[in-house]
Protein backbone atom coordinates (compact mmCIF):
# COMPACT_ATOMS: atom_id res chain seq x y z
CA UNK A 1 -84.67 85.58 41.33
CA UNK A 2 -86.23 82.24 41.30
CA UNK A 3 -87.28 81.95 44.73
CA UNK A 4 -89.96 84.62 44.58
CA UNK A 5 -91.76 83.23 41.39
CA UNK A 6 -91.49 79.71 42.74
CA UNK A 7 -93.26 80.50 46.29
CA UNK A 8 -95.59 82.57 44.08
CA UNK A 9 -96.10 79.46 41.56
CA UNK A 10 -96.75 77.00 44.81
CA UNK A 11 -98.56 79.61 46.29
CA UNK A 12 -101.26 79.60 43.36
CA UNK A 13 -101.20 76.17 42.92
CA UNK A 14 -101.64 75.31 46.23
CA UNK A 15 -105.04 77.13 46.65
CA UNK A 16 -106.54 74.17 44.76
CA UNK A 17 -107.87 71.10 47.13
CA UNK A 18 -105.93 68.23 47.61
CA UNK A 19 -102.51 70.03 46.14
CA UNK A 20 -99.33 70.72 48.51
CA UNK A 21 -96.39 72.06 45.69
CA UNK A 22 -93.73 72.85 47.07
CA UNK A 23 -91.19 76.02 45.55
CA UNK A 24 -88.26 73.01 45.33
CA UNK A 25 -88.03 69.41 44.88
CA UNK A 26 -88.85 67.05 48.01
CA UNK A 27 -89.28 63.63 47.98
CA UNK A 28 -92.65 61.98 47.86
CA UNK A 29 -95.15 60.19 46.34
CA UNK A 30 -98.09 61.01 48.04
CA UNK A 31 -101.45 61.79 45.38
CA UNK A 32 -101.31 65.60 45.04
CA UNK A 33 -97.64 66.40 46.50
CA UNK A 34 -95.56 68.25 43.56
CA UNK A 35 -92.46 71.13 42.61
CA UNK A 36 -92.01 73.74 40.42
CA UNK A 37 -88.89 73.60 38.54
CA UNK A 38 -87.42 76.22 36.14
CA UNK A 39 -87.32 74.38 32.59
CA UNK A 40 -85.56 76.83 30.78
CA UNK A 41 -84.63 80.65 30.10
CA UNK A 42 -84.53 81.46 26.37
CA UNK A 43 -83.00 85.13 25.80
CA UNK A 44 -85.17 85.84 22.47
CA UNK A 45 -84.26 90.19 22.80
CA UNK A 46 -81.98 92.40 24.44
CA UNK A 47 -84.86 93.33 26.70
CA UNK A 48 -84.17 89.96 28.73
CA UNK A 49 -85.53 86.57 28.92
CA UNK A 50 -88.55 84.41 28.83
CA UNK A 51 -88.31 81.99 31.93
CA UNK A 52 -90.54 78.83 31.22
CA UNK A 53 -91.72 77.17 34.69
CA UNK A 54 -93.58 73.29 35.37
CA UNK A 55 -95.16 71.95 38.27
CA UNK A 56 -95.72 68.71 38.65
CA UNK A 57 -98.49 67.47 41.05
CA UNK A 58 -98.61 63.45 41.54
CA UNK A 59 -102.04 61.14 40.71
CA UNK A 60 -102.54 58.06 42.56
CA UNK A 61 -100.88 54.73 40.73
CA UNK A 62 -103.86 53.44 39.46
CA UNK A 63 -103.99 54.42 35.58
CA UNK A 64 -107.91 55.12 36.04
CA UNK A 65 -107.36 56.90 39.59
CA UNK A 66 -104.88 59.05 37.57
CA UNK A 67 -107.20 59.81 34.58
CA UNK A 68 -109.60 60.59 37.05
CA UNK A 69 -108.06 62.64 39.27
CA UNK A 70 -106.33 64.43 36.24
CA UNK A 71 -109.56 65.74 34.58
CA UNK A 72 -110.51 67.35 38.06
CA UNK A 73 -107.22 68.54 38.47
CA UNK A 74 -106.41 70.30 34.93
CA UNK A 75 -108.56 73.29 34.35
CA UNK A 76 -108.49 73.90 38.57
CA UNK A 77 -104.77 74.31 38.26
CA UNK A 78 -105.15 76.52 35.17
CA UNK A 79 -107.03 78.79 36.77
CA UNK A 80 -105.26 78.78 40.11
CA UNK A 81 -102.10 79.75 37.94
CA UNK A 82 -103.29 81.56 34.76
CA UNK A 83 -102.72 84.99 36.57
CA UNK A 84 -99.16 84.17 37.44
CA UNK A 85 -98.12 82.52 34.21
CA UNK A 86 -99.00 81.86 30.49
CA UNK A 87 -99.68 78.33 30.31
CA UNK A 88 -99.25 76.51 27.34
CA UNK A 89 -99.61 72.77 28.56
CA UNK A 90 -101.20 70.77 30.50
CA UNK A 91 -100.95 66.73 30.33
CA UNK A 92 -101.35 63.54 32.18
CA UNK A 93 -98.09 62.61 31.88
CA UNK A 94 -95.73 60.05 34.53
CA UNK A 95 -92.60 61.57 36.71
CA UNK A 96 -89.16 59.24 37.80
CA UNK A 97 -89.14 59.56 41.20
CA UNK A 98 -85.87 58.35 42.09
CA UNK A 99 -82.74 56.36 40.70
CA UNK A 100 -84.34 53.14 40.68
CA UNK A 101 -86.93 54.56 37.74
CA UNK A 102 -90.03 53.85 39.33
CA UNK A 103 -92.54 55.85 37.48
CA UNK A 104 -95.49 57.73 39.22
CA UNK A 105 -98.51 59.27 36.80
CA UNK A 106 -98.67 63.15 37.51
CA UNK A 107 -100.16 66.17 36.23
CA UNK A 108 -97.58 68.57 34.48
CA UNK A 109 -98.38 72.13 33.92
CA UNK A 110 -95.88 74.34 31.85
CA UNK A 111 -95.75 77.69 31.30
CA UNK A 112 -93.50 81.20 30.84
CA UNK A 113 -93.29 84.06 32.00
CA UNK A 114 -91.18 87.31 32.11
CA UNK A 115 -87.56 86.18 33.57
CA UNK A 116 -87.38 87.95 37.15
CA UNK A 117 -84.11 90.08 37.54
């Protein structure tokens, strides 16, 4: 199930410049690198569920840089993914990348769509 929409979600995104998502986590923290994850699947009828997706795409450290880059990045990944799913946020927001808590600013795009069977 999840493997289609998540090639298709890092498919879209990564038709804008400067983005390389990737359909599951990897580890980096290279400026433009990011995942889709599955958030959540709420079952609202008996007609099935509503799967909400994010993808996070990394800024550059720099709290300007990030700001920056964010503005440019925001309505390009809307429209690179409004065809694939309903998107309801997008924020500047910062990602953990690893145990140690080190925090990276990123772009984080959420969204939902029909759950895949």
């Amino acid at each position: 199930m999840s493997d289609a929409v998540r090639n298709e979600l890092a498919t879209a995104a990564n038709t804008v410049d400067g983005v390389n998502v990737s359909p599951y986590y990897r580890q980096s923290t290279k400026p433009g690198s990011g995942v889709v994850q599955l958030e959540r699947i709420e079952y609202p009828n008996t007609f099935g569920g509503e799967a909400y997706w994010q993808l996070i795409v990394l800024l550059p450290t720099g709290i300007e840089a990030a700001q920056k880059r964010s503005e440019v990045l925001i309505p390009l990944l809307y429209n690179a993914l409004r065809d694939h799913l309903v998107v309801t946020l997008a924020e500047l927001g910062q990602t953990v990348l690893d145990t140690s808590g080190a925090a990276q600013p990123c772009v984080l795009i959420s969204g939902h769509r029909e759950q895949e069977n």
